[in-house]
PDB file of N, CA and C in Angstrom:
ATOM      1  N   UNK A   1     -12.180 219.915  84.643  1.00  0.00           N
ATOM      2  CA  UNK A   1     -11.687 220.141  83.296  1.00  0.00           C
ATOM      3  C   UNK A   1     -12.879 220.291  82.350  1.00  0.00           C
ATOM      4  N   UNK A   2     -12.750 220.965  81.408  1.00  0.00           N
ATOM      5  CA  UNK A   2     -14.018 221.523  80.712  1.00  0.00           C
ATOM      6  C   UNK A   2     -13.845 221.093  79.173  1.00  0.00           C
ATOM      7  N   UNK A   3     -14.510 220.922  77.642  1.00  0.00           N
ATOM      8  CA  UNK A   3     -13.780 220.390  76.635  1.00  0.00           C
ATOM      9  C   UNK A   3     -13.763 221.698  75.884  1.00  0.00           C
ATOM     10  N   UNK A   4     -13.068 222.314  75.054  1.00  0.00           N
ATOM     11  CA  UNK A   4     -12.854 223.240  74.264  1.00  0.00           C
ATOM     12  C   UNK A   4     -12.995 222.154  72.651  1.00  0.00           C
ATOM     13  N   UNK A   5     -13.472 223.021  71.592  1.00  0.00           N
ATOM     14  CA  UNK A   5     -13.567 222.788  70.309  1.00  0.00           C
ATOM     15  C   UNK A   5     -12.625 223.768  69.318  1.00  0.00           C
ATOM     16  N   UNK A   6     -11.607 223.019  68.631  1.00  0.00           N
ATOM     17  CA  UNK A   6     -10.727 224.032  68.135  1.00  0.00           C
ATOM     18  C   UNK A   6     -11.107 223.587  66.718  1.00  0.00           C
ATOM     19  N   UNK A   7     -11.290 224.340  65.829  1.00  0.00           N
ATOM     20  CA  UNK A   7     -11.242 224.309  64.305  1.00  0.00           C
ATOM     21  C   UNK A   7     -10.761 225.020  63.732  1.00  0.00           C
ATOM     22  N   UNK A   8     -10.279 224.502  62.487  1.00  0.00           N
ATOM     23  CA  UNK A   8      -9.267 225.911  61.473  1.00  0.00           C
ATOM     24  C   UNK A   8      -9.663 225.728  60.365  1.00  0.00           C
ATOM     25  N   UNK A   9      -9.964 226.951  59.519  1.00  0.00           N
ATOM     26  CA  UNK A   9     -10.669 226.508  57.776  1.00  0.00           C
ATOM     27  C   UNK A   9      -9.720 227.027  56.976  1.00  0.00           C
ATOM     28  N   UNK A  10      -9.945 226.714  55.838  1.00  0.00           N
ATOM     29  CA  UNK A  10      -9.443 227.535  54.592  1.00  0.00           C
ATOM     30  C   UNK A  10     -10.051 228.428  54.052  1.00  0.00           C
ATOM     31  N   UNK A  11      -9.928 229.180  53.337  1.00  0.00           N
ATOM     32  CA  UNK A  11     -10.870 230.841  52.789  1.00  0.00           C
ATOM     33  C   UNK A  11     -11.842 230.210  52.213  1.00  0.00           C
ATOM     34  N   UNK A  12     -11.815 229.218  51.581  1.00  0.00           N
ATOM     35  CA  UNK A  12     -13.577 228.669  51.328  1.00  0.00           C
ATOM     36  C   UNK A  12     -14.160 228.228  52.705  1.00  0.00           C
ATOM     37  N   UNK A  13     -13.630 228.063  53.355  1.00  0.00           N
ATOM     38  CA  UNK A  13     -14.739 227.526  54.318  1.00  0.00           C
ATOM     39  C   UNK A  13     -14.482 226.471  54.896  1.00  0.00           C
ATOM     40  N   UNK A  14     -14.101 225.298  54.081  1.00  0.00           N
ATOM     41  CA  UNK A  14     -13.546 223.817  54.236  1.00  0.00           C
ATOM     42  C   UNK A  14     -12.959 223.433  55.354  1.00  0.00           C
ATOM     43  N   UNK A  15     -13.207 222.925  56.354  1.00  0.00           N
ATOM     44  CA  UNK A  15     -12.411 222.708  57.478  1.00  0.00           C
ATOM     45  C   UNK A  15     -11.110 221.917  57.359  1.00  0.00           C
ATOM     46  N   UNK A  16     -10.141 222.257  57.637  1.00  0.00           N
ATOM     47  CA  UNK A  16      -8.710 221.666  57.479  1.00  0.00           C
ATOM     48  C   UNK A  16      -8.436 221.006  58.557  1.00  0.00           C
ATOM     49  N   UNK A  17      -8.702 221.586  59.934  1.00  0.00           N
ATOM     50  CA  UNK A  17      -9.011 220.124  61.688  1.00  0.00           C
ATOM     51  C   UNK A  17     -10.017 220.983  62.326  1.00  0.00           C
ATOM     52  N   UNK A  18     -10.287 219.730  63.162  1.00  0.00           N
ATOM     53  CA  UNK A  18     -10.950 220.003  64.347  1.00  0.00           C
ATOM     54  C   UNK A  18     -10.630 219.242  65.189  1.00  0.00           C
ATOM     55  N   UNK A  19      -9.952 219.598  66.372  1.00  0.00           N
ATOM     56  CA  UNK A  19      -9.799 219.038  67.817  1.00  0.00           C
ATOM     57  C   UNK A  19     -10.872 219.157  69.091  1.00  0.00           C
ATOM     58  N   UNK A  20     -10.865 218.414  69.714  1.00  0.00           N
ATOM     59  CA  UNK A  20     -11.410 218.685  71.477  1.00  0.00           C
ATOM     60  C   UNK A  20     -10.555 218.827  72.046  1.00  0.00           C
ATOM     61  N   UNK A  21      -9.813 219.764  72.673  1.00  0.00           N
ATOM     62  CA  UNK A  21      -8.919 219.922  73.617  1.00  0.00           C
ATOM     63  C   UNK A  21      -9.493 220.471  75.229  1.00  0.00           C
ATOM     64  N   UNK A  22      -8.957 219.802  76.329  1.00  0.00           N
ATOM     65  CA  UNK A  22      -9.431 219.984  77.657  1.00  0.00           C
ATOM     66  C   UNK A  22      -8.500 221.015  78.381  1.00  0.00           C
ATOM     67  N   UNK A  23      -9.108 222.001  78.811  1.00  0.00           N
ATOM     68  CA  UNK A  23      -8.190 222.957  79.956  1.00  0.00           C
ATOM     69  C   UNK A  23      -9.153 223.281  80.952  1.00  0.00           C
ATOM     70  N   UNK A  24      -8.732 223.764  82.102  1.00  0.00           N
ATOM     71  CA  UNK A  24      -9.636 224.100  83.109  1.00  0.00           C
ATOM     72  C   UNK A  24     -10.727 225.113  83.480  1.00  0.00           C
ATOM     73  N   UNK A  25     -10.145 225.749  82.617  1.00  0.00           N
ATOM     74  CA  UNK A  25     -11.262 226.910  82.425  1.00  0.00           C
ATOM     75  C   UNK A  25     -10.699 228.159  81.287  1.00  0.00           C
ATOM     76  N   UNK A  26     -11.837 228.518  80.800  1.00  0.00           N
ATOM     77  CA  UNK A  26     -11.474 230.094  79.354  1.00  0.00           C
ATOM     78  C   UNK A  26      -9.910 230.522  79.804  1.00  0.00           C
ATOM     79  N   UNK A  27      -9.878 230.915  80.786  1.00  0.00           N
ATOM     80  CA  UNK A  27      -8.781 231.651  80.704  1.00  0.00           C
ATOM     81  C   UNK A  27      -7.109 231.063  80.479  1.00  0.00           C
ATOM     82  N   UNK A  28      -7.428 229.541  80.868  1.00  0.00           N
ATOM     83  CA  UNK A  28      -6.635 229.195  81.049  1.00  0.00           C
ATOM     84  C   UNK A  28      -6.175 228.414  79.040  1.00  0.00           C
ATOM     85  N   UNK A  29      -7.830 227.826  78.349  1.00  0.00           N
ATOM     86  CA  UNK A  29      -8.246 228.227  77.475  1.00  0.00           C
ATOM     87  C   UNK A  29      -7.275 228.677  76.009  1.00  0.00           C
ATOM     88  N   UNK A  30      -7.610 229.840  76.449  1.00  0.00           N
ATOM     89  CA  UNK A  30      -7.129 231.130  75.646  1.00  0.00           C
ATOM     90  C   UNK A  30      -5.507 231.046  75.383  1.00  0.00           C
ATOM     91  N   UNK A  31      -4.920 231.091  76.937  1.00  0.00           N
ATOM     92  CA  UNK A  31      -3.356 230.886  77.080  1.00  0.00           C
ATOM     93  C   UNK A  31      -2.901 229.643  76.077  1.00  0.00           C
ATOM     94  N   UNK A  32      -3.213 228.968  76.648  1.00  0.00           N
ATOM     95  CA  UNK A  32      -2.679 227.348  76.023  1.00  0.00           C
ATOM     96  C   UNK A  32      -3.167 226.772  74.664  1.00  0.00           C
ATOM     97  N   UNK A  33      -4.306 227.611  74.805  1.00  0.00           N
ATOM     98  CA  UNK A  33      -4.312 227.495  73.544  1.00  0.00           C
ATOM     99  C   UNK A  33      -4.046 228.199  72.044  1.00  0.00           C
ATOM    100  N   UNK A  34      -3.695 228.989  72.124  1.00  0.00           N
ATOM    101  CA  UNK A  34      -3.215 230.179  71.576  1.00  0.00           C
ATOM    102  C   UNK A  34      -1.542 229.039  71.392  1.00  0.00           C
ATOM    103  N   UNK A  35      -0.973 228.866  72.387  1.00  0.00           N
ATOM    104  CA  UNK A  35       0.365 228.487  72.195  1.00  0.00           C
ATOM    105  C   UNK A  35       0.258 226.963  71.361  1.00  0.00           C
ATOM    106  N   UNK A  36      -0.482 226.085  71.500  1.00  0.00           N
ATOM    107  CA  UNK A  36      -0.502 225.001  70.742  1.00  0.00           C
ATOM    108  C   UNK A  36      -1.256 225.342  69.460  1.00  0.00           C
ATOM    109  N   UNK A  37      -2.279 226.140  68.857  1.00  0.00           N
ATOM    110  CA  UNK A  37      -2.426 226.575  67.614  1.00  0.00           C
ATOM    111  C   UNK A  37      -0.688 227.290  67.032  1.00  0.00           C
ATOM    112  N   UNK A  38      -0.370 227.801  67.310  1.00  0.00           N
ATOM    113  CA  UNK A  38       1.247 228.499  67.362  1.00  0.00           C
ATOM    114  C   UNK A  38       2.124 226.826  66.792  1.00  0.00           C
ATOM    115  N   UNK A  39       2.258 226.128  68.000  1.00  0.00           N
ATOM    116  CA  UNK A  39       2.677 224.911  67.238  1.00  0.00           C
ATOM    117  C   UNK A  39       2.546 223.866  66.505  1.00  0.00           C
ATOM    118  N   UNK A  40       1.296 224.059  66.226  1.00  0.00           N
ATOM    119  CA  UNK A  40       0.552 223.170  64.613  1.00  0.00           C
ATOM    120  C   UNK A  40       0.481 224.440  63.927  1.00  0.00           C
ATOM    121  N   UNK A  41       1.259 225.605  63.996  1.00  0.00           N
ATOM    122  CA  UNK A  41       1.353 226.478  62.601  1.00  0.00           C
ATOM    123  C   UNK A  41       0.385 226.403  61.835  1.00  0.00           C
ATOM    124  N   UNK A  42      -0.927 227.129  62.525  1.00  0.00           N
ATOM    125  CA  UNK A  42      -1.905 227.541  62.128  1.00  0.00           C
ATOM    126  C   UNK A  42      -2.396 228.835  62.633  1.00  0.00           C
ATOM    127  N   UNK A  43      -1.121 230.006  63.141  1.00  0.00           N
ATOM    128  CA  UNK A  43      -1.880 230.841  63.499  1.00  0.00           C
ATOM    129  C   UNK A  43      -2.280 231.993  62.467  1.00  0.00           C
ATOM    130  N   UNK A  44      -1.480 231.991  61.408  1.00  0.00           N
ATOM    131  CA  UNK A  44      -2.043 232.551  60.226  1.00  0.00           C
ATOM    132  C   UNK A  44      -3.450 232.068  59.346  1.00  0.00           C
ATOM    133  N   UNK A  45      -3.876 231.470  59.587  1.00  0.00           N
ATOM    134  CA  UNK A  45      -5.255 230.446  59.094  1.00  0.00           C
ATOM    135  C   UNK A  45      -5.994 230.738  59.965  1.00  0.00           C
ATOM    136  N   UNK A  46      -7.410 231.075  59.578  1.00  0.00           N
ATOM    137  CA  UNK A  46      -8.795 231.278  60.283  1.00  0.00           C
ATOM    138  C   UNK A  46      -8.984 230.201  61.352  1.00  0.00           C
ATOM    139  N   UNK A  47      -9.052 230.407  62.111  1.00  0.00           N
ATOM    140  CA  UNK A  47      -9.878 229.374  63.233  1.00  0.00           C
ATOM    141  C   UNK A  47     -10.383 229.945  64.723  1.00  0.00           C
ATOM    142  N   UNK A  48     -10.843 228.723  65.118  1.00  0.00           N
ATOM    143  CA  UNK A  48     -11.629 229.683  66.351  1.00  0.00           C
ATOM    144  C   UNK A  48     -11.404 228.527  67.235  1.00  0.00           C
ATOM    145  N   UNK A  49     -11.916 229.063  68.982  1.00  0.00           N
ATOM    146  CA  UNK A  49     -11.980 227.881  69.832  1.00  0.00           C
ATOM    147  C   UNK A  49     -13.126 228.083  70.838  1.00  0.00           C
ATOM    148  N   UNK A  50     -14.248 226.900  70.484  1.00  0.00           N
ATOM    149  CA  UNK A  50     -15.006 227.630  71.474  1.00  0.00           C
ATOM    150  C   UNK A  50     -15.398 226.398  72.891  1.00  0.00           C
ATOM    151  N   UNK A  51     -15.513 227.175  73.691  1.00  0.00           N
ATOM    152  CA  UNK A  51     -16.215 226.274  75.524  1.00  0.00           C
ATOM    153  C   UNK A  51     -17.286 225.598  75.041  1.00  0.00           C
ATOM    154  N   UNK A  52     -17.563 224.220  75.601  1.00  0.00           N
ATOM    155  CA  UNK A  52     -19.011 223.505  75.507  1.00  0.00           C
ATOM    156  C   UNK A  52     -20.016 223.764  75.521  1.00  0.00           C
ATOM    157  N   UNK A  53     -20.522 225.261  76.128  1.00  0.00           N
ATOM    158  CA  UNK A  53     -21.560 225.889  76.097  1.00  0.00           C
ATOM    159  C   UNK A  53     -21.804 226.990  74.238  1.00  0.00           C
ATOM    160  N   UNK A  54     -20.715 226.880  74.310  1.00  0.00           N
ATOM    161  CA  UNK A  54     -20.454 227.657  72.600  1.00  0.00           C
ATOM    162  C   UNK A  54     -20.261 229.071  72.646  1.00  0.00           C
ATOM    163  N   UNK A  55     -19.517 229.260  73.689  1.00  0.00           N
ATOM    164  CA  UNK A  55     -18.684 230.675  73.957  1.00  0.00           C
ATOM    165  C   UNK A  55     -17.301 230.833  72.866  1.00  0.00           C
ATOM    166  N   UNK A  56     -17.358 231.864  72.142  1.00  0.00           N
ATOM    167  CA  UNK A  56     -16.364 231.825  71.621  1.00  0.00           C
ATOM    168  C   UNK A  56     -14.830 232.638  72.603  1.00  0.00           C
ATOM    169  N   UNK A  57     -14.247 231.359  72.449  1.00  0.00           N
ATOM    170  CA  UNK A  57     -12.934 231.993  73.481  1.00  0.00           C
ATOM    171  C   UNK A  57     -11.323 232.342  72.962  1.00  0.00           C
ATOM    172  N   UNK A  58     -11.415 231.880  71.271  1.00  0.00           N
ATOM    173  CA  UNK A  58     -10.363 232.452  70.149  1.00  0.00           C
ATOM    174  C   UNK A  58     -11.391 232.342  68.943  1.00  0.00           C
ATOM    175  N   UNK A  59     -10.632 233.794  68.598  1.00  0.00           N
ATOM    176  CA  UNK A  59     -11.496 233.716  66.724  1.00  0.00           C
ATOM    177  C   UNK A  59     -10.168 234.432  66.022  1.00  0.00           C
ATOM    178  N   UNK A  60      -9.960 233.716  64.853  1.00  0.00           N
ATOM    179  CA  UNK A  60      -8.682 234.785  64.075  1.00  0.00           C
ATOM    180  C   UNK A  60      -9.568 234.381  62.513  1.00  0.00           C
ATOM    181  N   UNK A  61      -9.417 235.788  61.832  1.00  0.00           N
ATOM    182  CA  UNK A  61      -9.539 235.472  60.631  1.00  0.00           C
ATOM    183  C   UNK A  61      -8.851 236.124  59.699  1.00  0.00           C
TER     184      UNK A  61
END
């Protein structure tokens, strides 16, 4: 299991969260995470998610 970094801002900039969330790998990542940003109703709001190495693996702005 690998840790992912999820954050979401506001148009200034301001960070509104940041999570560590664990999945097994990017791809799997991307999927799941995409669907739990979806259910904290933040997919209209900027945020990104990136791998421990600092790969970006979601960006919405």
């Amino acid at each position: 299991m690998k840790s992912y970094k999820f954050t979401a801002f506001e148009p200034t900039g301001k960070v509104i969260t940041e999570e560590t969330w664990t999945y097994e790998n990017d791809d799997e990542a991307k999927v799941k995470g995409e669907l739990a940003i979806e259910e904290k109703g933040l997919t209209g709001i900027t945020h990104r998610l990136v791998n421990s190495s600092g790969k970006l693996v979601l960006f919405h702005v």
